[in-house]
Each structure stands twice: as structure tokens, then as C-alpha cells.
C-alpha atoms as a PDB file:
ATOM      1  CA  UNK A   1       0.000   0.000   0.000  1.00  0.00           C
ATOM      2  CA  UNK A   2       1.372   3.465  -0.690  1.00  0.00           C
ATOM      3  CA  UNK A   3       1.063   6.218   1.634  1.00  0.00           C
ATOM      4  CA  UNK A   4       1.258  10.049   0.538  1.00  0.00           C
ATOM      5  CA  UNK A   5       4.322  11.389   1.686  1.00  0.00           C
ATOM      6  CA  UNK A   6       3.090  12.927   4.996  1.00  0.00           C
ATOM      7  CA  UNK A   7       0.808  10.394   5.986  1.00  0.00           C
ATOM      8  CA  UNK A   8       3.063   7.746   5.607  1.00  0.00           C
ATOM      9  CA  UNK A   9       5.900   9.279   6.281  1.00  0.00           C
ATOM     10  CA  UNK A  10       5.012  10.946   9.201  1.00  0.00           C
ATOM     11  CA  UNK A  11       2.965   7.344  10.563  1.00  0.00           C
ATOM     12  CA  UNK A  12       6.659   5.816  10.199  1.00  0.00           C
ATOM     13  CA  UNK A  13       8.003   8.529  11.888  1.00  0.00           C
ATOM     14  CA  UNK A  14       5.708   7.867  14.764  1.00  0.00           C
ATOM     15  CA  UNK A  15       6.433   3.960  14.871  1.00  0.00           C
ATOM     16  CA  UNK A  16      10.494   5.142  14.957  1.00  0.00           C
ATOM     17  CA  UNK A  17       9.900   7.073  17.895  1.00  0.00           C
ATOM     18  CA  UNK A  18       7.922   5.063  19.356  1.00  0.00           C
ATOM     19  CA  UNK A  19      10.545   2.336  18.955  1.00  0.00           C
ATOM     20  CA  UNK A  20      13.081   4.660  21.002  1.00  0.00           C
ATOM     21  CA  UNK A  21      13.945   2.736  24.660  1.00  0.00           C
ATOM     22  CA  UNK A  22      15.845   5.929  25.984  1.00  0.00           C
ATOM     23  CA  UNK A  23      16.061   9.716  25.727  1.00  0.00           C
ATOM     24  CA  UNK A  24      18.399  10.754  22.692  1.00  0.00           C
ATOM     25  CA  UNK A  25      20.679  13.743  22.400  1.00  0.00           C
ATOM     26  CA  UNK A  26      19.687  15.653  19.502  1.00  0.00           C
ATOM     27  CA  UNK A  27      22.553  14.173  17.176  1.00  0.00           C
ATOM     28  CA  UNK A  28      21.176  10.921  17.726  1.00  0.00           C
ATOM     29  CA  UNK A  29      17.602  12.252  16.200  1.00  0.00           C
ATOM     30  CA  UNK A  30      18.458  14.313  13.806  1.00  0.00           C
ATOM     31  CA  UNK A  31      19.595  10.834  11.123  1.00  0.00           C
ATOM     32  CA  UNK A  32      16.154   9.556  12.004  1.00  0.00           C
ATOM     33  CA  UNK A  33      14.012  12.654  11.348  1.00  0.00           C
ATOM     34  CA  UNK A  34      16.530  13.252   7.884  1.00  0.00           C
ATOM     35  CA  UNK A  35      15.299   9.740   7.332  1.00  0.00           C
ATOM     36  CA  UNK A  36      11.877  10.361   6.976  1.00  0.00           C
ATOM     37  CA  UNK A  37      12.495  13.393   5.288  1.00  0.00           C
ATOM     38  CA  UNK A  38      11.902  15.865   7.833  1.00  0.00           C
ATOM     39  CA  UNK A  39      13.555  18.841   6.648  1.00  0.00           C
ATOM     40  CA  UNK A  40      14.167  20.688  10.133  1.00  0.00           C
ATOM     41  CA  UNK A  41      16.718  18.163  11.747  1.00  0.00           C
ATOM     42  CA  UNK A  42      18.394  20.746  14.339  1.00  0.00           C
ATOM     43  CA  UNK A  43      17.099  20.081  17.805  1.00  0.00           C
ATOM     44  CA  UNK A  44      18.120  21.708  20.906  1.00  0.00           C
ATOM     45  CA  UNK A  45      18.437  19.577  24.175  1.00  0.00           C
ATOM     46  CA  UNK A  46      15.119  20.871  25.477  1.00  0.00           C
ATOM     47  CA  UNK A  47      13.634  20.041  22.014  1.00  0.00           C
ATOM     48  CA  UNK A  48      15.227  17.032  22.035  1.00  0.00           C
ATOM     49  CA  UNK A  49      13.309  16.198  25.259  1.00  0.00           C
ATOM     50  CA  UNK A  50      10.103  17.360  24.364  1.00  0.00           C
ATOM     51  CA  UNK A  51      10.284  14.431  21.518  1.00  0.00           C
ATOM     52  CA  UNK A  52      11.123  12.282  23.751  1.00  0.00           C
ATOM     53  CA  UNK A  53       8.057  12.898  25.756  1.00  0.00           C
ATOM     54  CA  UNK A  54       5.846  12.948  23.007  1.00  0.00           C
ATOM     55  CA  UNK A  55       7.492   9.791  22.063  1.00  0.00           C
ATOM     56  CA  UNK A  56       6.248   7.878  25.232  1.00  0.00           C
ATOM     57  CA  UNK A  57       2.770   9.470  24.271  1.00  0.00           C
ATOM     58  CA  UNK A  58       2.807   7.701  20.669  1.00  0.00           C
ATOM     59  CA  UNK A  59       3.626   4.260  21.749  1.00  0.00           C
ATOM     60  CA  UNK A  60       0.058   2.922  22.821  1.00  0.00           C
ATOM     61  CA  UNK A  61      -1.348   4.398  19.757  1.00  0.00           C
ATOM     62  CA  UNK A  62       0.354   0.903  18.232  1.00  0.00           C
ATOM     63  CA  UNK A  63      -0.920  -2.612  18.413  1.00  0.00           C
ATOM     64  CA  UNK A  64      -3.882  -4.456  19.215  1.00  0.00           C
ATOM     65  CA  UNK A  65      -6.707  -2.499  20.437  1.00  0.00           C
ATOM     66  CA  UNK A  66     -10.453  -1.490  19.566  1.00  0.00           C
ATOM     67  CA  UNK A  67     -10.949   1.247  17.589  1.00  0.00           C
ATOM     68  CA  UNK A  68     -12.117   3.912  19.543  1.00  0.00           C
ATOM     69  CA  UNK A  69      -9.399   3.696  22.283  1.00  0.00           C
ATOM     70  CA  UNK A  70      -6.768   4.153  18.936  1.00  0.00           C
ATOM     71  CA  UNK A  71      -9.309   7.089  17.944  1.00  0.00           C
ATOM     72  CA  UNK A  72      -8.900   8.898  21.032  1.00  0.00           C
ATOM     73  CA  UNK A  73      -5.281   7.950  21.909  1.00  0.00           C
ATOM     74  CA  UNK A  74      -4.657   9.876  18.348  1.00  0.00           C
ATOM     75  CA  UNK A  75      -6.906  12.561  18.907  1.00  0.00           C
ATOM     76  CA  UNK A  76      -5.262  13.261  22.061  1.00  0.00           C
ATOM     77  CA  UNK A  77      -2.382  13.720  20.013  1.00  0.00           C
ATOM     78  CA  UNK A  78      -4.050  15.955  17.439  1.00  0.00           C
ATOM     79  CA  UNK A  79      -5.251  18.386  20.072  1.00  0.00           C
ATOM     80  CA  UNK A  80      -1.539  18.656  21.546  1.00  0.00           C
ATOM     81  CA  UNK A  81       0.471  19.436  18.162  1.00  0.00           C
ATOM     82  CA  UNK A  82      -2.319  21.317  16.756  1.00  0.00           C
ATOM     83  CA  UNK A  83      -1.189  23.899  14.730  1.00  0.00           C
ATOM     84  CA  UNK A  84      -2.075  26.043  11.114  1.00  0.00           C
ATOM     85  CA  UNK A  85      -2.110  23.684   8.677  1.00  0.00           C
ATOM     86  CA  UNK A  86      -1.855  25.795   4.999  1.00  0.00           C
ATOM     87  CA  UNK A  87      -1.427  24.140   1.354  1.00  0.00           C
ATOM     88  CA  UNK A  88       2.088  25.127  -0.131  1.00  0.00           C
ATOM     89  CA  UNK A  89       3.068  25.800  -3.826  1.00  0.00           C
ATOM     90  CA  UNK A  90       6.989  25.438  -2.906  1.00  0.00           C
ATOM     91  CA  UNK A  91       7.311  22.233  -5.435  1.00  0.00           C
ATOM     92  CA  UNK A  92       4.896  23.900  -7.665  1.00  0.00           C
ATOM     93  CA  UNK A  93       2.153  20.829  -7.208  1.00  0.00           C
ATOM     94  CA  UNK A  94      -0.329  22.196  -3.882  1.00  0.00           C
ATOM     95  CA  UNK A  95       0.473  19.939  -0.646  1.00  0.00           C
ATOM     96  CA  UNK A  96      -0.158  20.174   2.975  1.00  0.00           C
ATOM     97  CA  UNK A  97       2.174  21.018   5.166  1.00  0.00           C
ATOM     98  CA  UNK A  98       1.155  20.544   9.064  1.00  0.00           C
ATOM     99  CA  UNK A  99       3.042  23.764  10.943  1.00  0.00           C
ATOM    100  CA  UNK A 100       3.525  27.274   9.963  1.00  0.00           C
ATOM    101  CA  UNK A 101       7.419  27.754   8.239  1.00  0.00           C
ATOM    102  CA  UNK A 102       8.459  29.474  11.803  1.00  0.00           C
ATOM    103  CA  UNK A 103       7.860  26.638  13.533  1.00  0.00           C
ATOM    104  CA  UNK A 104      10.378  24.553  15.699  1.00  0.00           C
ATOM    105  CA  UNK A 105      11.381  21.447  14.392  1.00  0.00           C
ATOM    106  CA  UNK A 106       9.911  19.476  17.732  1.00  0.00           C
ATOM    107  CA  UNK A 107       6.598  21.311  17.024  1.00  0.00           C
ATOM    108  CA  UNK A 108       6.994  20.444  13.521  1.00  0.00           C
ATOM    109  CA  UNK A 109       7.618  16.523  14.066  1.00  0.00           C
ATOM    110  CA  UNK A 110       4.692  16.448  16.649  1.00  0.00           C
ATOM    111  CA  UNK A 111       2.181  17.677  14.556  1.00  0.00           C
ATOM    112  CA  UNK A 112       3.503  15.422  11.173  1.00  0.00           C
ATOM    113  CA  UNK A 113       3.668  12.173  13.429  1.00  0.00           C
ATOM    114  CA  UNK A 114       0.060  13.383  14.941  1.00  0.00           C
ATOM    115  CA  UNK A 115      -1.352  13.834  11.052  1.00  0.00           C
ATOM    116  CA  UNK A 116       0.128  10.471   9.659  1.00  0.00           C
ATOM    117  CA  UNK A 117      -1.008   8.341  11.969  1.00  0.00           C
ATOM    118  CA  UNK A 118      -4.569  10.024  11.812  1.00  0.00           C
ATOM    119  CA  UNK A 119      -4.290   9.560   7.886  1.00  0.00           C
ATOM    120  CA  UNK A 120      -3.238   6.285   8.093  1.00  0.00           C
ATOM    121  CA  UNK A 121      -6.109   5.265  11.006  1.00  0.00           C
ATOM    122  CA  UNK A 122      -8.676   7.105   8.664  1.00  0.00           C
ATOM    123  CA  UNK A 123      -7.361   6.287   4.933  1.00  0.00           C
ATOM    124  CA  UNK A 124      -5.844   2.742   5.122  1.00  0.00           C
ATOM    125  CA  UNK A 125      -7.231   1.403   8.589  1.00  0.00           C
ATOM    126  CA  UNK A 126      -6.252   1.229  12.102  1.00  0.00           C
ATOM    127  CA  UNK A 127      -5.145  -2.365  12.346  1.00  0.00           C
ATOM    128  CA  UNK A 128      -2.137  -1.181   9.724  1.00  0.00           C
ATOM    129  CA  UNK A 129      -0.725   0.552  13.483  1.00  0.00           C
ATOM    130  CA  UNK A 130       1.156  -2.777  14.530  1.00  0.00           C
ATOM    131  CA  UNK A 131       3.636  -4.344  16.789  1.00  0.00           C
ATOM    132  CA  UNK A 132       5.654  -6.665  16.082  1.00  0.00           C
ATOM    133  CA  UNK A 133       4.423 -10.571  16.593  1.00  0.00           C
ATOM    134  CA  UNK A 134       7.800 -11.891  17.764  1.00  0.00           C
ATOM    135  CA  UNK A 135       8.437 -12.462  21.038  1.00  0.00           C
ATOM    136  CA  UNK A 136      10.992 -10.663  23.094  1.00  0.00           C
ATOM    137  CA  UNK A 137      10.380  -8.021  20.044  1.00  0.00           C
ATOM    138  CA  UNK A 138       7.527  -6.132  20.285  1.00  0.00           C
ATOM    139  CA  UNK A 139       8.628  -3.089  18.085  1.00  0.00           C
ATOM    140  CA  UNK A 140       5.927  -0.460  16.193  1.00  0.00           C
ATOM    141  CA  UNK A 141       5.587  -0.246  12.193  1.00  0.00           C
ATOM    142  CA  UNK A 142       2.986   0.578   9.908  1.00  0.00           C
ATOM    143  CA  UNK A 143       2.269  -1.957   7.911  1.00  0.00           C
ATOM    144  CA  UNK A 144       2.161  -0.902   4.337  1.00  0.00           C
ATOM    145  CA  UNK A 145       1.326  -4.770   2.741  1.00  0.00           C
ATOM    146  CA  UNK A 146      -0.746  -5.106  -0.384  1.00  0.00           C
ATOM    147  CA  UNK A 147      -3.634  -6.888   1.884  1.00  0.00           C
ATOM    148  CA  UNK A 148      -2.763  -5.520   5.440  1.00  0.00           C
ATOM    149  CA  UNK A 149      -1.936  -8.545   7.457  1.00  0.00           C
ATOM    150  CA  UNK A 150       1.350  -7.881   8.356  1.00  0.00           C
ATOM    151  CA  UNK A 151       2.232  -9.296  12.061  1.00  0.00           C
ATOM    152  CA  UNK A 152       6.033  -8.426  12.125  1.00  0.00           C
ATOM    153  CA  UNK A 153       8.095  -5.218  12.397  1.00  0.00           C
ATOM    154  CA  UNK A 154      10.571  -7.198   9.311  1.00  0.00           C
ATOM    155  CA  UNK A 155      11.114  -9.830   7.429  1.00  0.00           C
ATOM    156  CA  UNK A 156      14.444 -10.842   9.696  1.00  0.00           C
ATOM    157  CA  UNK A 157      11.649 -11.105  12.553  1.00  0.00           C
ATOM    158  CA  UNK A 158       9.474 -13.312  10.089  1.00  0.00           C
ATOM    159  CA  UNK A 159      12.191 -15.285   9.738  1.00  0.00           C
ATOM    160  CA  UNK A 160      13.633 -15.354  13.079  1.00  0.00           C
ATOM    161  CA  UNK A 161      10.036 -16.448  14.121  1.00  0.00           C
ATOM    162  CA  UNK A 162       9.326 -19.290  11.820  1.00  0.00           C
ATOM    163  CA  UNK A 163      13.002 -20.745  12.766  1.00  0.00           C
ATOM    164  CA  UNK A 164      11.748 -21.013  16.230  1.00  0.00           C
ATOM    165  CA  UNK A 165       8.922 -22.826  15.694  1.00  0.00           C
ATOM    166  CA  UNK A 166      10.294 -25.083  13.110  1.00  0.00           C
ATOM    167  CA  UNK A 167      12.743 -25.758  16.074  1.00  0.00           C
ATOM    168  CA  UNK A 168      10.201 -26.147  18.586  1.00  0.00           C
ATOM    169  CA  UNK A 169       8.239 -28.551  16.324  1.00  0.00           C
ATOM    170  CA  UNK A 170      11.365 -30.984  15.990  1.00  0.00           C
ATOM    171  CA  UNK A 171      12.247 -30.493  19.627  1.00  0.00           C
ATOM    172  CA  UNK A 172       8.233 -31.610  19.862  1.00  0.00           C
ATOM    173  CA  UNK A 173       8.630 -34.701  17.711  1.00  0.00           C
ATOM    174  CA  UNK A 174      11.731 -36.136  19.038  1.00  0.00           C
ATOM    175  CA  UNK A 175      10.197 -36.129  22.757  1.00  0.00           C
ATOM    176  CA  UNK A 176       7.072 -37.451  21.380  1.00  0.00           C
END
């Protein structure tokens, strides 16, 4: 499935920052916001801790769970980064973009991550907000499969996964 470039973009965004297990300095950031083509990259420490803060506050909007509770774990989110959203001519074709050009880049990433994964709940489905099926793994994605039934973050996980229960099959069979 393809995603417009802030919807999916930013809903990936969200699922990498959910992903992070610790606070990171700004240089540690600034590769993964480049990455998802975030164009303000500079954070300051205090900026750099208001995304981490906000990052805590995207991680249940991930994974199994009814509807509404996603709905209003997003909207939540929605309220918090809202900001002036205005079309833009820059690339000469008319797109959104989420903040106003002063904006700081923390403000900026809260209210793309906020949009994406509200375009992706509302556009593509909810469910496509997963974690990863592997044990001890666990991580966020989107998943952006043709028939959206993706169960793990990648295919090394896939993998990983079916090797263990080939494993535990044969362990199975030989006690048996």
C-alpha cells in the first residue's frame, strides 16, 4: 500500500519514535528525522526532550486495540500538536504542510507524526498501526502490505520467528 508522503511518512516517523527505549541527544535524532524526510533536523536539548516525551505518548497508539481507544489515543495527540495547517506551492504541485514555516522542528515533528497516523487510522485502517508478533520483540511499524496482514516489524523477525517454531516442532517430535 502506498502512503502520501506525509501520511506515511510521518505514521513511520511515529512507529520510529515510538521504537526509542531511551532519551536521545539531539545528534542521535536528527539521522532519524533526515530519514523520513523531515527537513528541520536541528534540535536543541530541550527540544530534544520534548520528543522524547511525546514519544512515550505515541507508543500505545500501536498494536492491538479497539478502535475507539486508537481514535482517542490519536486525537489526544491531534489536540496537543495542533497547529495552522496551509497548502504550499513550494514544489509547484499544492500539498499540505502541518506547521507554519516558523515553527520549531519538535513542534513540527509532533504535529507530522500526529497527522500520519490520523491519515493512516482514517485512509488505510487502524489495524495497519502494529507491533511486532515476535516475542521478546515487540517493536511499532505501519504496515504498508498489499492486503494488510502484516504481524512483524521485518522480514528478519518473520524469519527469526518461523526458525523457532520449526525448532520447537522438531524439539516436539523427538520427545514425542
Amino acid at each position: 500500500m502506498h502512503f502520501n508522503h506525509y501520511g506515511g511518512e510521518g505514521a513511520r516517523l511515529a512507529a520510529d519514535l515510538a521504537n526509542l527505549t531511551a532519551p536521545a541527544p539531539p545528534e542521535q535524532l536528527r539521522p532519524v528525522l533526515a530519514g523520513h524526510g523531515m527537513t528541520r533536523t536541528v534540535l536543541t536539548p530541550e527540544q530534544a526532550r520534548e520528543l522524547w516525551a511525546w514519544s512515550r505518548r505515541l507508543v500505545p497508539c500501536f498494536g492491538p486495540q479497539d478502535l475507539q481507544g486508537r481514535c482517542e489515543a490519536v486525537n489526544a495527540l491531534l489536540a496537543d500538536a495542533s497547529s495552522s495547517p496551509y497548502i504550499s506551492l513550494h514544489t509547484d504541485l499544492p500539498h499540505l504542510h502541518y506547521t507554519a514555516p516558523d515553527a520549531d522542528a519538535a513542534a513540527h515533528v509532533r504535529a507530522v507524526t500526529a497527522a500520519g497516523l490520523a491519515h493512516v487510522i482514517c485512509h488505510a485502517g487502524a489495524d495497519r498501526l502494529g507491533r511486532c508478533a515476535r516475542e521478546g520483540c515487540g517493536l511499532a511499524f505501519v504496515d504498508t502490505s498489499r492486503n494488510g496482514r502484516r504481524t512483524y516489524c521485518s522480514v528478519r523477525c518473520a524469519n527469526n520467528d518461523a526458525v523457532a517454531r520449526h525448532r520447537g516442532r522438531r524439539r516436539a517430535g523427538r520427545v514425542s
